[in-house]
C-alpha atoms as a PDB file:
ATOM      1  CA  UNK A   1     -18.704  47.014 -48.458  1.00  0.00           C
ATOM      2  CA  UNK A   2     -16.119  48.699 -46.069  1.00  0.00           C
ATOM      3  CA  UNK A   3     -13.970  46.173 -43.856  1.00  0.00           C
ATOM      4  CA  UNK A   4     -14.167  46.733 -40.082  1.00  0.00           C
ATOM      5  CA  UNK A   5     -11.558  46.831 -38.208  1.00  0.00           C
ATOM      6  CA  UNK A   6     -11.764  46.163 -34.532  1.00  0.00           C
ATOM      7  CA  UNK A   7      -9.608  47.993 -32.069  1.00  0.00           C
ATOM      8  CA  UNK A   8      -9.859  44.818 -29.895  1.00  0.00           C
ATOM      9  CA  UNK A   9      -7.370  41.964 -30.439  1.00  0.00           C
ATOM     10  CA  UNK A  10      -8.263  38.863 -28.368  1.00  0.00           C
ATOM     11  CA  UNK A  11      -5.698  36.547 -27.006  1.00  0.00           C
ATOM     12  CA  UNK A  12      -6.278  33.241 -25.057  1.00  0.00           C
ATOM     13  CA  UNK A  13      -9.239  31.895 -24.206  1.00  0.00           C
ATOM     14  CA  UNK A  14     -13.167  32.616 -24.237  1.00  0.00           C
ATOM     15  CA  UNK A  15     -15.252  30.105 -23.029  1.00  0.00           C
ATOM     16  CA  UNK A  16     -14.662  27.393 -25.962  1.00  0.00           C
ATOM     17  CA  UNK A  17     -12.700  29.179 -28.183  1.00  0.00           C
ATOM     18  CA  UNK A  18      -9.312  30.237 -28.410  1.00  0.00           C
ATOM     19  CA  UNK A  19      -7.895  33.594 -29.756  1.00  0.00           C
ATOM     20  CA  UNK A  20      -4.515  34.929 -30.807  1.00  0.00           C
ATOM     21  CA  UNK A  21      -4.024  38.377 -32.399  1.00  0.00           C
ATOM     22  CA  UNK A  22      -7.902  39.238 -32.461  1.00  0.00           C
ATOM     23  CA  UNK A  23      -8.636  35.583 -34.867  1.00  0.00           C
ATOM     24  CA  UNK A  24      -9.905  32.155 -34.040  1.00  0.00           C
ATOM     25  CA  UNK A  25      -7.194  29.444 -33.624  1.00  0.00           C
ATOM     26  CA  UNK A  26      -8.961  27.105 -32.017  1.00  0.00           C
ATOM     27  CA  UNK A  27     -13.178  26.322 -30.904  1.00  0.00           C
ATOM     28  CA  UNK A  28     -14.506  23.202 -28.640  1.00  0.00           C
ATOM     29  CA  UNK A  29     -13.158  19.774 -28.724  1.00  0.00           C
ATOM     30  CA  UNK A  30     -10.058  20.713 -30.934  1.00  0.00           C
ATOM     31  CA  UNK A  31      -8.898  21.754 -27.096  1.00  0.00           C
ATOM     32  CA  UNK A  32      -8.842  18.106 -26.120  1.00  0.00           C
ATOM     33  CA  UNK A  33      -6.894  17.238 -29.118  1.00  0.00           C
ATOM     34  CA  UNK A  34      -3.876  18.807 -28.280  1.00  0.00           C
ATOM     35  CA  UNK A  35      -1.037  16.545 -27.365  1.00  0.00           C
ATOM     36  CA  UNK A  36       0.000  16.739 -24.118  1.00  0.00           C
ATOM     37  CA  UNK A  37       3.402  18.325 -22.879  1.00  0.00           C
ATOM     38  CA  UNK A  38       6.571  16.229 -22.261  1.00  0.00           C
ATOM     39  CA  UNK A  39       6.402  17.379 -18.660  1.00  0.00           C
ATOM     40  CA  UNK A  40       2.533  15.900 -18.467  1.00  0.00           C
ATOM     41  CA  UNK A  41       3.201  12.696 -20.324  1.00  0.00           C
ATOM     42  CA  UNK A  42       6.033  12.111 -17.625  1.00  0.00           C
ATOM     43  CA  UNK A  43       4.163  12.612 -14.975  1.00  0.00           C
ATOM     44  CA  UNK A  44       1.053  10.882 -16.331  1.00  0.00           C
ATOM     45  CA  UNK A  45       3.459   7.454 -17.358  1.00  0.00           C
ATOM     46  CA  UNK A  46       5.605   7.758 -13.141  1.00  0.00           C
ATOM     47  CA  UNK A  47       1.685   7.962 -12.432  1.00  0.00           C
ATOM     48  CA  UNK A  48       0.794   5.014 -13.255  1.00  0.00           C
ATOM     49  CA  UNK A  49       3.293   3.177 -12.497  1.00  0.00           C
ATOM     50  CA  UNK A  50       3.143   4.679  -9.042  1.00  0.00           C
ATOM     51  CA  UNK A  51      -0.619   2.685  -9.215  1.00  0.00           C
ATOM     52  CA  UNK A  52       0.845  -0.674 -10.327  1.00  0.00           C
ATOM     53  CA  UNK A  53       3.295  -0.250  -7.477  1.00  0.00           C
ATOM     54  CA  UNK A  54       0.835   0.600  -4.612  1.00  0.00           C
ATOM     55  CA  UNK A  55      -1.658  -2.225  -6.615  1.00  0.00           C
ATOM     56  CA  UNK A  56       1.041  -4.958  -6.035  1.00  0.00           C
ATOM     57  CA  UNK A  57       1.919  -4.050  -2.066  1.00  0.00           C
ATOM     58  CA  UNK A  58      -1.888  -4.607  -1.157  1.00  0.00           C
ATOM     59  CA  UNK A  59      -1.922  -7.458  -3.517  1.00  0.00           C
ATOM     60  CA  UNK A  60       0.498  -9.294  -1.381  1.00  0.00           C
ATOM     61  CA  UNK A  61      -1.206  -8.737   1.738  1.00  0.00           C
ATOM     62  CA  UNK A  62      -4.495  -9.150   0.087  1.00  0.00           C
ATOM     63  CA  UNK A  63      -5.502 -12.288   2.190  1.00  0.00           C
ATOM     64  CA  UNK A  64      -6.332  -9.589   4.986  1.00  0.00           C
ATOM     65  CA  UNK A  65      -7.634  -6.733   2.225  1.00  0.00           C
ATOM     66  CA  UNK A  66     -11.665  -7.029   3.343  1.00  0.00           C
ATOM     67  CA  UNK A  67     -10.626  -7.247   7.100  1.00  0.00           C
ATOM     68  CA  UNK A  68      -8.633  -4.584   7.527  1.00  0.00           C
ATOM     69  CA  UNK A  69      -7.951  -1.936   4.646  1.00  0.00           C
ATOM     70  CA  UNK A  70     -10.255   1.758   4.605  1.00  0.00           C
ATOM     71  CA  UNK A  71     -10.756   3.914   1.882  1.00  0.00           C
ATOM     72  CA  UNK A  72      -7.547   5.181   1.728  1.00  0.00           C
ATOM     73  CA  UNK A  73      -5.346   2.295   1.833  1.00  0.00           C
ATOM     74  CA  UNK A  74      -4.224   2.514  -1.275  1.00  0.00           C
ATOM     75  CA  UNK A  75      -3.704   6.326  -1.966  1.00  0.00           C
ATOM     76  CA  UNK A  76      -1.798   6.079   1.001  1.00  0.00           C
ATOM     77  CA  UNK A  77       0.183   3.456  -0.257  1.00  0.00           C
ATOM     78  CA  UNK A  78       0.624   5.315  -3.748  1.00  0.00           C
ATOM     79  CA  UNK A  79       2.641   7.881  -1.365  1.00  0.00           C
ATOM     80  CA  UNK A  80       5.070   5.415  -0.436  1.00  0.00           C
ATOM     81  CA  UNK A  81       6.017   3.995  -3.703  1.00  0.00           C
ATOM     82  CA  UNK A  82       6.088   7.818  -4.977  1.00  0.00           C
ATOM     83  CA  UNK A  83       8.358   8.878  -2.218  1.00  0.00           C
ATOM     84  CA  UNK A  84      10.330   5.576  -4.015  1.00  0.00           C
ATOM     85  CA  UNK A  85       9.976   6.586  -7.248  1.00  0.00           C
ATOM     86  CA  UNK A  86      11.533  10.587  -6.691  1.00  0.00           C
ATOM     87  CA  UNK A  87      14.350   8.647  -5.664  1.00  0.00           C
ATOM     88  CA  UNK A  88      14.885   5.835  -8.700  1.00  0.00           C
ATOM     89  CA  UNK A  89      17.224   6.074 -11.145  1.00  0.00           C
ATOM     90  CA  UNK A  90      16.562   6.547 -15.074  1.00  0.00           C
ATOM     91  CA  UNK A  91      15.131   9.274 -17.165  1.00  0.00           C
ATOM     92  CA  UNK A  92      11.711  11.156 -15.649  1.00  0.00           C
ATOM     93  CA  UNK A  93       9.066   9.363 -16.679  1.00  0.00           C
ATOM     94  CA  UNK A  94      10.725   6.010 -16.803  1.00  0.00           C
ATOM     95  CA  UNK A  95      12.381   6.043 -13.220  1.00  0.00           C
ATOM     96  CA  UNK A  96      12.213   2.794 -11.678  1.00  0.00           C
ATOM     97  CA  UNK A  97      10.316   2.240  -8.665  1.00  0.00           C
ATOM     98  CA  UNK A  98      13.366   0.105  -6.553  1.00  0.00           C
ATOM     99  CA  UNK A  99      10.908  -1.522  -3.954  1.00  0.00           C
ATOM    100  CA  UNK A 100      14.229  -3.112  -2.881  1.00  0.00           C
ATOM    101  CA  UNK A 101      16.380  -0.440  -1.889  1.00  0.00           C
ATOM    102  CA  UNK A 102      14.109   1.618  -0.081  1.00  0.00           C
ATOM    103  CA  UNK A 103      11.920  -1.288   1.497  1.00  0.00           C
ATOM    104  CA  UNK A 104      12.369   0.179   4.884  1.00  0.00           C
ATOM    105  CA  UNK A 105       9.774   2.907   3.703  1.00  0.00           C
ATOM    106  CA  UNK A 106       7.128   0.157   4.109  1.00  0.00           C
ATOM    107  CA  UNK A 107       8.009  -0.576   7.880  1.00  0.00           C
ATOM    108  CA  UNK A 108       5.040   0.606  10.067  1.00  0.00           C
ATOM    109  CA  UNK A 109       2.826   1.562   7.279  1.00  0.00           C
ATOM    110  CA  UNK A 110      -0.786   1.100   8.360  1.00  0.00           C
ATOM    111  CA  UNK A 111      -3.477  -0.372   6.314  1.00  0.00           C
ATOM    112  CA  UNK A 112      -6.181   1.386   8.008  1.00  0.00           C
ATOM    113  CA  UNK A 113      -5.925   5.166   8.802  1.00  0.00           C
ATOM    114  CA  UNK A 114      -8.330   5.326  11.755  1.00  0.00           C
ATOM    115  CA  UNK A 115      -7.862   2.072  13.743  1.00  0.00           C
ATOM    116  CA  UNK A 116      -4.020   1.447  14.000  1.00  0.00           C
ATOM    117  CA  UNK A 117      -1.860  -0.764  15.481  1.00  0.00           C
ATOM    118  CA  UNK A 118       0.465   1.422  16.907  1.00  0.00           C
ATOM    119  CA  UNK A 119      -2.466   3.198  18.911  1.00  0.00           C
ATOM    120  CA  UNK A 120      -4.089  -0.021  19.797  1.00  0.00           C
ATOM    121  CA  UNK A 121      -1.703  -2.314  20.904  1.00  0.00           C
ATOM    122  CA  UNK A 122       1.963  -1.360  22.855  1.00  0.00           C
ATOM    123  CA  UNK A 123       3.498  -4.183  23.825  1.00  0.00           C
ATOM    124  CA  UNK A 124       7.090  -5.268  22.257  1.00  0.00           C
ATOM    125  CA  UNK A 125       7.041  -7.233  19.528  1.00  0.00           C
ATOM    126  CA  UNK A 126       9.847  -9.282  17.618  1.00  0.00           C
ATOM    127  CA  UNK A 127      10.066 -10.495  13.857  1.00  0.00           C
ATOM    128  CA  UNK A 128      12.169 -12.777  12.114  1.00  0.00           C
ATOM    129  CA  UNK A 129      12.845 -13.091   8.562  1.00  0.00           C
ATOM    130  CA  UNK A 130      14.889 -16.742   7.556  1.00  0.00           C
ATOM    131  CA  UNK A 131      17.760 -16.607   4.945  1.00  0.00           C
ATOM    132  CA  UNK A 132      16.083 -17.681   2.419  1.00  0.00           C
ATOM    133  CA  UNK A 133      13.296 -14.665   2.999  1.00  0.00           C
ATOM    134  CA  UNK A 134      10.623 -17.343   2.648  1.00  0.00           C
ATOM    135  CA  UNK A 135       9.543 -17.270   6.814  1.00  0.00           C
ATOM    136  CA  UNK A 136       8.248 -14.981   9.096  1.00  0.00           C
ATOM    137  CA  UNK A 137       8.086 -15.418  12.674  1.00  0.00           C
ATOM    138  CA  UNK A 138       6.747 -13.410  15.114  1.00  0.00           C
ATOM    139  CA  UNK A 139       7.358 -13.625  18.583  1.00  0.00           C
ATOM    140  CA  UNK A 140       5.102 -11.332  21.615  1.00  0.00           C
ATOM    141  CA  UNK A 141       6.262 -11.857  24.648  1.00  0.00           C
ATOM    142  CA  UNK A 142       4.341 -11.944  27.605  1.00  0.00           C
ATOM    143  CA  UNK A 143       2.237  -8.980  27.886  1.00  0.00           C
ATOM    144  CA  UNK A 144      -0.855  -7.763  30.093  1.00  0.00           C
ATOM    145  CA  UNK A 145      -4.351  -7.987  27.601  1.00  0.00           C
ATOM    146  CA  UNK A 146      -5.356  -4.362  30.111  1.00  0.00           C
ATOM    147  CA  UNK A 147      -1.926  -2.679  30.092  1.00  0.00           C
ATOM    148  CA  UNK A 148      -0.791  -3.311  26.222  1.00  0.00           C
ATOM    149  CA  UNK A 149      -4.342  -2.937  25.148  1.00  0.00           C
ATOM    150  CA  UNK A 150      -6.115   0.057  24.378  1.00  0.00           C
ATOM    151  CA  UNK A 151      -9.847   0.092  23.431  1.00  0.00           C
ATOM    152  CA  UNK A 152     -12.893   1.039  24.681  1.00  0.00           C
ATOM    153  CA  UNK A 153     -15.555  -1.194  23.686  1.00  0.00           C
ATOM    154  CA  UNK A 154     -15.859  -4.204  26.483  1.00  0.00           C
ATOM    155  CA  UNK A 155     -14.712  -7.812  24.571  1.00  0.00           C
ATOM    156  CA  UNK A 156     -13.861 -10.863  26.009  1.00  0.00           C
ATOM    157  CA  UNK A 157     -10.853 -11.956  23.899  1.00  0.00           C
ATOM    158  CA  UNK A 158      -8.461 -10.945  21.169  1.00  0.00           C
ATOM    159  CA  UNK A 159      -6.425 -12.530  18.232  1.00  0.00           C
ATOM    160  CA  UNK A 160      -3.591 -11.743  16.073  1.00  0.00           C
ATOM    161  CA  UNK A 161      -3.432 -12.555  12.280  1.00  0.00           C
ATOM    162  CA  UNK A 162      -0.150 -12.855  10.058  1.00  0.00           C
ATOM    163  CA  UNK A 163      -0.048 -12.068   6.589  1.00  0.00           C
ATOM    164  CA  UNK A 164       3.098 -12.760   4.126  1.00  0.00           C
ATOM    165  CA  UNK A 165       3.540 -12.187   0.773  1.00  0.00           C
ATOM    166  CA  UNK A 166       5.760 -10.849  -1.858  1.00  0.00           C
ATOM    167  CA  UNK A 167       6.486  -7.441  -4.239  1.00  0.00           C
ATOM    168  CA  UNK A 168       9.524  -6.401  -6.076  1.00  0.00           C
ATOM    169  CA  UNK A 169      10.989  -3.497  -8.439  1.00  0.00           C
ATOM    170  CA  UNK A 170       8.733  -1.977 -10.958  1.00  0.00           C
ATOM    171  CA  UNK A 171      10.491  -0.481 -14.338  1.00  0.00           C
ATOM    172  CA  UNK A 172       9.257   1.371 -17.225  1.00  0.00           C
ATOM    173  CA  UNK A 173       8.741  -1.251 -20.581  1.00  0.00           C
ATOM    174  CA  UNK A 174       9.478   1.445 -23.654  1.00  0.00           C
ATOM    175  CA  UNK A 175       7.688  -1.620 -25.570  1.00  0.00           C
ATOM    176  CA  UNK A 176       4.279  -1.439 -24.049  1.00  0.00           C
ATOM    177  CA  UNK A 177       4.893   2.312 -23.185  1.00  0.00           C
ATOM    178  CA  UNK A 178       3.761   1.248 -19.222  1.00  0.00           C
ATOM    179  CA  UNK A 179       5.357   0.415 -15.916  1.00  0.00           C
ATOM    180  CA  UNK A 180       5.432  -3.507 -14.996  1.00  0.00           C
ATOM    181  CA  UNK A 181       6.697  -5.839 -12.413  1.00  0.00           C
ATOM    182  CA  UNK A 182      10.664  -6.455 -13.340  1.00  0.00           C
ATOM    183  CA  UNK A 183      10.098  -9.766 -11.308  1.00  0.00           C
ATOM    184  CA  UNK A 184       6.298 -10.956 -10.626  1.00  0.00           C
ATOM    185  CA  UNK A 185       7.398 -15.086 -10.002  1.00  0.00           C
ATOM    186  CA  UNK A 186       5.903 -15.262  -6.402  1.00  0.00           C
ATOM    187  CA  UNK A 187       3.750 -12.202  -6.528  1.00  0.00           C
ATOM    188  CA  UNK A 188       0.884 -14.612  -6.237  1.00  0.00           C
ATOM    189  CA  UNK A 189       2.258 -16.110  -3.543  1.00  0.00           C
ATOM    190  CA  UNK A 190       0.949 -15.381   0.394  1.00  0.00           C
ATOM    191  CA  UNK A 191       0.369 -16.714   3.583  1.00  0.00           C
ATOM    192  CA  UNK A 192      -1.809 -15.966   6.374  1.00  0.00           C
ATOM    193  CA  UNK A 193      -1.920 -17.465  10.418  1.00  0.00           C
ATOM    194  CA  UNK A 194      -4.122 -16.763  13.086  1.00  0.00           C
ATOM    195  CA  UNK A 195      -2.950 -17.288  17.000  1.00  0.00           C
ATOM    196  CA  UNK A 196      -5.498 -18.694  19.458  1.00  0.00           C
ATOM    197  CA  UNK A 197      -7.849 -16.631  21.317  1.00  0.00           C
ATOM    198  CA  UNK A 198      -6.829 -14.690  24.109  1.00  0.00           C
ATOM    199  CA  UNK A 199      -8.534 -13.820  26.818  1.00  0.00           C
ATOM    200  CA  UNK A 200      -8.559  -9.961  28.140  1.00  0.00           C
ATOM    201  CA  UNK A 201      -8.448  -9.845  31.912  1.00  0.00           C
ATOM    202  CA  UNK A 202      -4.738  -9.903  32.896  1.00  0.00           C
ATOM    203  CA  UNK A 203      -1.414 -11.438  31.813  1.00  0.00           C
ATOM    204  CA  UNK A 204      -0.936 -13.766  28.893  1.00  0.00           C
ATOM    205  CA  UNK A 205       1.499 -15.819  30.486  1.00  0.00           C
ATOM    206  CA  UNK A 206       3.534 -16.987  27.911  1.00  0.00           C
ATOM    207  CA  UNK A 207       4.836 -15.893  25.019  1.00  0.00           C
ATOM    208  CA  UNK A 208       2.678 -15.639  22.007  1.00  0.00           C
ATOM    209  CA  UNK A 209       4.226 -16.818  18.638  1.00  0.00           C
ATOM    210  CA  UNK A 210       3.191 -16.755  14.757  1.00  0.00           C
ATOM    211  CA  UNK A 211       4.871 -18.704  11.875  1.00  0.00           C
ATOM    212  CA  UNK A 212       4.038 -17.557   8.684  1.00  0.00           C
ATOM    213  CA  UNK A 213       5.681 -19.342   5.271  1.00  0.00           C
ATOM    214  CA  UNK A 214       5.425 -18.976   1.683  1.00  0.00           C
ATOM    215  CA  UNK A 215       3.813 -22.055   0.091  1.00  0.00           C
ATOM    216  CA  UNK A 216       6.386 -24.621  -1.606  1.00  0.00           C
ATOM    217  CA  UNK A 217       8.945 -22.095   0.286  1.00  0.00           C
ATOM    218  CA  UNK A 218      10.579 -20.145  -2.751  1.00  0.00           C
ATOM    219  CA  UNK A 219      13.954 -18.613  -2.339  1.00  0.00           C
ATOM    220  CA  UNK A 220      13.624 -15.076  -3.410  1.00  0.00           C
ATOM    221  CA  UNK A 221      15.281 -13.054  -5.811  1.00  0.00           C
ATOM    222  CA  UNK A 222      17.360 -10.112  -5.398  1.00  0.00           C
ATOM    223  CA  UNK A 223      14.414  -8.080  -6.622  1.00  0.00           C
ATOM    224  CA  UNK A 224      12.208  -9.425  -4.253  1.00  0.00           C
ATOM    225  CA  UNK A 225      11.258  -8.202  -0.853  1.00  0.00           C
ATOM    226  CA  UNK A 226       9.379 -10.559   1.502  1.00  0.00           C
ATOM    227  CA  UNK A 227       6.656  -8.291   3.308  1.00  0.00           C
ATOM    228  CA  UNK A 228       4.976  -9.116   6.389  1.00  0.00           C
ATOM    229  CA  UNK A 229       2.029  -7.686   8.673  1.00  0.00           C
ATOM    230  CA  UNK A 230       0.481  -7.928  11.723  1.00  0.00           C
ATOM    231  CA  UNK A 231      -2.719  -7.610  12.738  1.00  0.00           C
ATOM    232  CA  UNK A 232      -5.174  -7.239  15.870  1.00  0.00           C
ATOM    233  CA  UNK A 233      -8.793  -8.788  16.140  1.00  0.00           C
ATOM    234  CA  UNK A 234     -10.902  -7.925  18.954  1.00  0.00           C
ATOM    235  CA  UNK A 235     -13.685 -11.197  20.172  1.00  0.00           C
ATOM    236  CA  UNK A 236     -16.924 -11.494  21.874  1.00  0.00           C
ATOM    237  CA  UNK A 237     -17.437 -15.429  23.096  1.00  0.00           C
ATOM    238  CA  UNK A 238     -21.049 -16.186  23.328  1.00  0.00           C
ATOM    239  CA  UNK A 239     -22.824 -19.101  24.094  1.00  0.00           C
ATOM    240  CA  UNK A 240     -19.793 -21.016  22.970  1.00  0.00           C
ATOM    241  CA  UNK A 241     -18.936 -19.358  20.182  1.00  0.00           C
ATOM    242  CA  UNK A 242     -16.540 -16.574  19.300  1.00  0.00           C
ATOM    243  CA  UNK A 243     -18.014 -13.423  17.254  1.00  0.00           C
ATOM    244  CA  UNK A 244     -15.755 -10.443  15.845  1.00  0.00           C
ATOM    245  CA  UNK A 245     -15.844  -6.878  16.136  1.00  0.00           C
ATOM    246  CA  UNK A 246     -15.488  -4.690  12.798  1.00  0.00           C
ATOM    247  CA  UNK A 247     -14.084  -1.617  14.618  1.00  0.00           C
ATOM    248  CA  UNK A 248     -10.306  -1.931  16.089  1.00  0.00           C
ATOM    249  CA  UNK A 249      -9.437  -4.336  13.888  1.00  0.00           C
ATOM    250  CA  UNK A 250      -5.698  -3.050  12.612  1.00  0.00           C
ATOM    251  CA  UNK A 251      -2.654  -4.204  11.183  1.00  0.00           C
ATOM    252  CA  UNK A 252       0.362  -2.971  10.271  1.00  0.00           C
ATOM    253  CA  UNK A 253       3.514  -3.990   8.148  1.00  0.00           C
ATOM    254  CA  UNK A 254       5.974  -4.703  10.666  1.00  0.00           C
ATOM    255  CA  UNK A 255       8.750  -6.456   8.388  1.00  0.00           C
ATOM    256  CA  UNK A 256       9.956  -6.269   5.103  1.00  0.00           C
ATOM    257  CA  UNK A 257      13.289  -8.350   3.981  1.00  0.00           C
END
């Protein structure tokens, strides 16, 4: 029988097969077998720890996580701790993610996109961090609830909440092949305060303050960063009893030490 041969040499692929110099090389789930490429297993390992990272922010200010984060809370955070991570030290794909250094990337990061802080409420505020990093306080000075206060739903009061908690460097473990907490002994560790209710109608007239401590009051590491936020709740009082609005609730991370 005579042998045909094709003027027609194939190269690359056709639907699920794969052809170089008119032959075969390659059909269906072989594709998926391939090892991936330095470049992708880099970028795949700085991924996750990128996750772990953003995972460990929201875990310390996870007493507030159902009241106030969206959707995108945590891809959003995942852009911080990248923006961290292009700047680390150490081989790509094992650069650490110094939390530390670069903790003033945090400041004024909002956990919910739509209702923010910034937008909501404009009155100065102060924050205090204590040497040992273990206290916050926050101090809001006299301020007018119709001035400083921008909504438009009608409520009768407001309240601010302050969450604490901790998150330090993550590093690459060759071992376990995986990025991990370089110091997790007060990760579990948080705090969160309410003020009083405030009524909207004028002035404060007084100074409005928040103390916020770790519990047992660790000293933190070096690799440790204290991380605080503050948040807005908006109150309808009833009958004699206070009820909460889910819309223009927000909080934002206002220190980080």
């Amino acid at each position: 029988m005579a042998k045909y041969n094709s003027p027609f040499h194939l190269n690359g692929k056709l639907g699920d097969m794969k052809f170089k110099n008119g032959k075969v090389v390659m059909i269906g789930d072989e594709f998926g077998k391939r090892k991936p490429s330095q470049r992708a297993k880099e970028n795949g390992q700085e991924f996750g720890g990128v996750t772990i990272s953003a995972v460990a922010l929201l875990k310390a200010l996870s007493k507030v996580k159902e009241s106030y984060m969206d959707k995108t809370t945590q891809t959003r955070a995942g852009e911080i701790m990248r923006s961290i991570l292009n700047e680390g030290i150490g081989v790509r794909g094992q650069r650490l993610i110094d939390v530390v250094l670069h903790k003033h990337k945090l400041l004024g990061f909002e956990l919910n996109s739509v209702d923010k802080l910034e937008n909501i409420f404009t009155a100065p505020i102060s924050a205090t961090v204590n040497a040992d990093r273990n206290e916050l306080v926050v101090d809001i000075p006299d301020f007018s609830t119709i001035l400083d206060v921008h909504i438009d739903q009608p409520v009768t009061h407001l309240k601010f909440h302050l969450a604490i908690g901790v998150v330090g460097n993550h590093g690459f473990d060759i071992n376990i092949s995986k990025y991990h907490s370089l110091n997790d002994t007060n990760a579990a560790i948080r705090c969160l305060v309410s003020s009083t209710e405030i009524a909207i109608g004028g002035m404060v007239g007084q100074t409005t303050s928040l103390t916020a401590q770790l519990p047992g009051l660790p000293v933190l590491a070096a690799d440790e960063v204290l991380v605080g936020a503050l948040g807005i709740e908006f109150l309808e009082f009833v009958n004699g009893n206070y009820y909460g609005f889910d819309t223009d609730k927000a909080m934002q991370i206002i220190a980080v030490e």
